[in-house]
C-alpha atoms as a PDB file:
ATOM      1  CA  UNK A   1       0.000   0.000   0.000  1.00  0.00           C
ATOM      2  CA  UNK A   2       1.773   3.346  -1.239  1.00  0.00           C
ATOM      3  CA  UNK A   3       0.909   6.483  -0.463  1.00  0.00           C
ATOM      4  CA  UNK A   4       0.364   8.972  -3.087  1.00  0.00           C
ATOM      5  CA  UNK A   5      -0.173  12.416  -3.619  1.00  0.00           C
ATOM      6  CA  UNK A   6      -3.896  12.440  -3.745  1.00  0.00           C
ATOM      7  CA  UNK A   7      -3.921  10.809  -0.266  1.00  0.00           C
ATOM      8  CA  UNK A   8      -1.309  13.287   1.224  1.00  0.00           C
ATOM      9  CA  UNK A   9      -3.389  16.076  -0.197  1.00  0.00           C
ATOM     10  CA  UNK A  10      -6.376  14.834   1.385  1.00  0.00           C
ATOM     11  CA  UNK A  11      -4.697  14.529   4.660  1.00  0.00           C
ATOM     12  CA  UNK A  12      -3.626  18.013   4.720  1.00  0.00           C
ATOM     13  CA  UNK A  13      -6.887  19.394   3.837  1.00  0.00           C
ATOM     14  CA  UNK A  14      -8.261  16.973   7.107  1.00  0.00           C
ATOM     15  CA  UNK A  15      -5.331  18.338   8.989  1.00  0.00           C
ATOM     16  CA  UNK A  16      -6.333  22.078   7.996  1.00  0.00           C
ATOM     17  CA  UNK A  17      -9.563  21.726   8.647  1.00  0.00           C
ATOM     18  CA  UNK A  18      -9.363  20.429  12.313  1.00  0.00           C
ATOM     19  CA  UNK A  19      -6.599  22.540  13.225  1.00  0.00           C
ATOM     20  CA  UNK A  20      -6.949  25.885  11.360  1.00  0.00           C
ATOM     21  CA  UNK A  21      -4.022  27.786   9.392  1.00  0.00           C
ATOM     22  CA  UNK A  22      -3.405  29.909  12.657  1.00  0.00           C
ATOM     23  CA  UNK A  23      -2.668  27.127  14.844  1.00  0.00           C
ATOM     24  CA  UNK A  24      -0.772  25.124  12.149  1.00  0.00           C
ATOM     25  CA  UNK A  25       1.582  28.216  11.871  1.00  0.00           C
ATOM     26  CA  UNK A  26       1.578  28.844  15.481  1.00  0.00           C
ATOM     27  CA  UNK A  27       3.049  24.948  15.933  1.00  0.00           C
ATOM     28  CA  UNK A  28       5.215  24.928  13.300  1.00  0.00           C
ATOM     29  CA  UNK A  29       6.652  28.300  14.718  1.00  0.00           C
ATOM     30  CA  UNK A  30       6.831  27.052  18.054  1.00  0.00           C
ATOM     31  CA  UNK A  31       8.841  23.936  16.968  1.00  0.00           C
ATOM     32  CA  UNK A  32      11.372  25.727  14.378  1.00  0.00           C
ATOM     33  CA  UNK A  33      12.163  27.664  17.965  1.00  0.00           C
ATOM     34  CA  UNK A  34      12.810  24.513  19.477  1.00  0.00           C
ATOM     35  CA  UNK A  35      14.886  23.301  17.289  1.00  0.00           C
ATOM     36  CA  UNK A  36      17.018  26.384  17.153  1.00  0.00           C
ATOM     37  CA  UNK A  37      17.145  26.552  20.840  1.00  0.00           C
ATOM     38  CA  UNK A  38      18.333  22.393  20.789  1.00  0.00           C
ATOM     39  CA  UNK A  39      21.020  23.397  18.212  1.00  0.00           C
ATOM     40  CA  UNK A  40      22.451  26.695  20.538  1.00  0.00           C
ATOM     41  CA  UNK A  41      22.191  24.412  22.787  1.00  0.00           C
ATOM     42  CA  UNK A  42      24.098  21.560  21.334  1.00  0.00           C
ATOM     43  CA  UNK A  43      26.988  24.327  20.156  1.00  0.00           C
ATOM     44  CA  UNK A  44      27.346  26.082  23.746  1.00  0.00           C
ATOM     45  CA  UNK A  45      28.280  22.247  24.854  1.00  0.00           C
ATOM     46  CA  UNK A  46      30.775  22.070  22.549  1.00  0.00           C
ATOM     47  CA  UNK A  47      32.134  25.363  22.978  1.00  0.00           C
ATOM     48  CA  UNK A  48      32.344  24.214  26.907  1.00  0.00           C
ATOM     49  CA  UNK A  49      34.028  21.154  26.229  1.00  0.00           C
ATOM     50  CA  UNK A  50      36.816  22.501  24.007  1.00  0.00           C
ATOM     51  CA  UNK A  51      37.672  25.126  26.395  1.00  0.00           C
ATOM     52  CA  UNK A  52      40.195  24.658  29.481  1.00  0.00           C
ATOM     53  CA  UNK A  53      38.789  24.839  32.546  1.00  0.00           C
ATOM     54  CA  UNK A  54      39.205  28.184  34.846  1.00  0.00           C
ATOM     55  CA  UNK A  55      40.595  27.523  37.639  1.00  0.00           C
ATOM     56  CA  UNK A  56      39.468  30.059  40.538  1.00  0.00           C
ATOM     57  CA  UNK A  57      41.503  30.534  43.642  1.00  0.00           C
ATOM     58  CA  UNK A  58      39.946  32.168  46.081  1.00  0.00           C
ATOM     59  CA  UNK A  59      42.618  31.323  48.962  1.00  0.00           C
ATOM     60  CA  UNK A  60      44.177  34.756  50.606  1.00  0.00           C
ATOM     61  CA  UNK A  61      47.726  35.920  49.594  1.00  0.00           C
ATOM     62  CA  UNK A  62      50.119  35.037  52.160  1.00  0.00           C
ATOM     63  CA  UNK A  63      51.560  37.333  54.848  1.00  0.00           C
ATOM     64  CA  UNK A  64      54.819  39.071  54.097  1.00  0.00           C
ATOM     65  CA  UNK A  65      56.650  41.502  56.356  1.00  0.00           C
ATOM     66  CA  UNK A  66      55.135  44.506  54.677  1.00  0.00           C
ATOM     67  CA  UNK A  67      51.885  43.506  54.949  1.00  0.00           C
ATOM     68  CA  UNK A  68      51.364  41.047  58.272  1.00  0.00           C
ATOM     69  CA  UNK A  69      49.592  43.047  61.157  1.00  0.00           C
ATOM     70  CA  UNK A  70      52.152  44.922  63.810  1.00  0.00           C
ATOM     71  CA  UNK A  71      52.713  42.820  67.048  1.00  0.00           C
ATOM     72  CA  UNK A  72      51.861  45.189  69.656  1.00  0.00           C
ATOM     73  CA  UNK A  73      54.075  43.771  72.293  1.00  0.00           C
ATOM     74  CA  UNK A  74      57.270  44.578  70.980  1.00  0.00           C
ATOM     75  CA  UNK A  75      56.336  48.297  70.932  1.00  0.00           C
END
């Protein structure tokens, strides 16, 4: 059993009928965004993945003689 054109034809014309040309638009819009949005998606993983990761010290710089705190007792 192939399908043809006549059948896909009628088929659309159901589909248009129950569903309107607004709302057929408004789905088809809806899911070209969702595809773009799984493809930006898709390329900011990559982008992550080839890129080194940061490394982020957050530790204090250590205490030299200019800048440790006076000792009060040898005054």
């Amino acid at each position: 059993m192939n399908i043809g054109p006549v059948q896909i034809l009628i088929i659309a014309l159901v589909i248009l009928i129950l569903f309107g040309r607004g709302r057929i638009s408004e789905m088809m819009g809806d899911f070209g965004k969702g595809v773009k949005s799984f493809r930006k998606g898709l390329a900011d993983e990559d982008d992550a993945s080839k890129k080194p990761a940061q490394i982020v010290h957050d530790a204090k710089p250590a205490e030299t003689a200019e800048n440790a705190p006076a000792d009060k007792n040898n005054s």
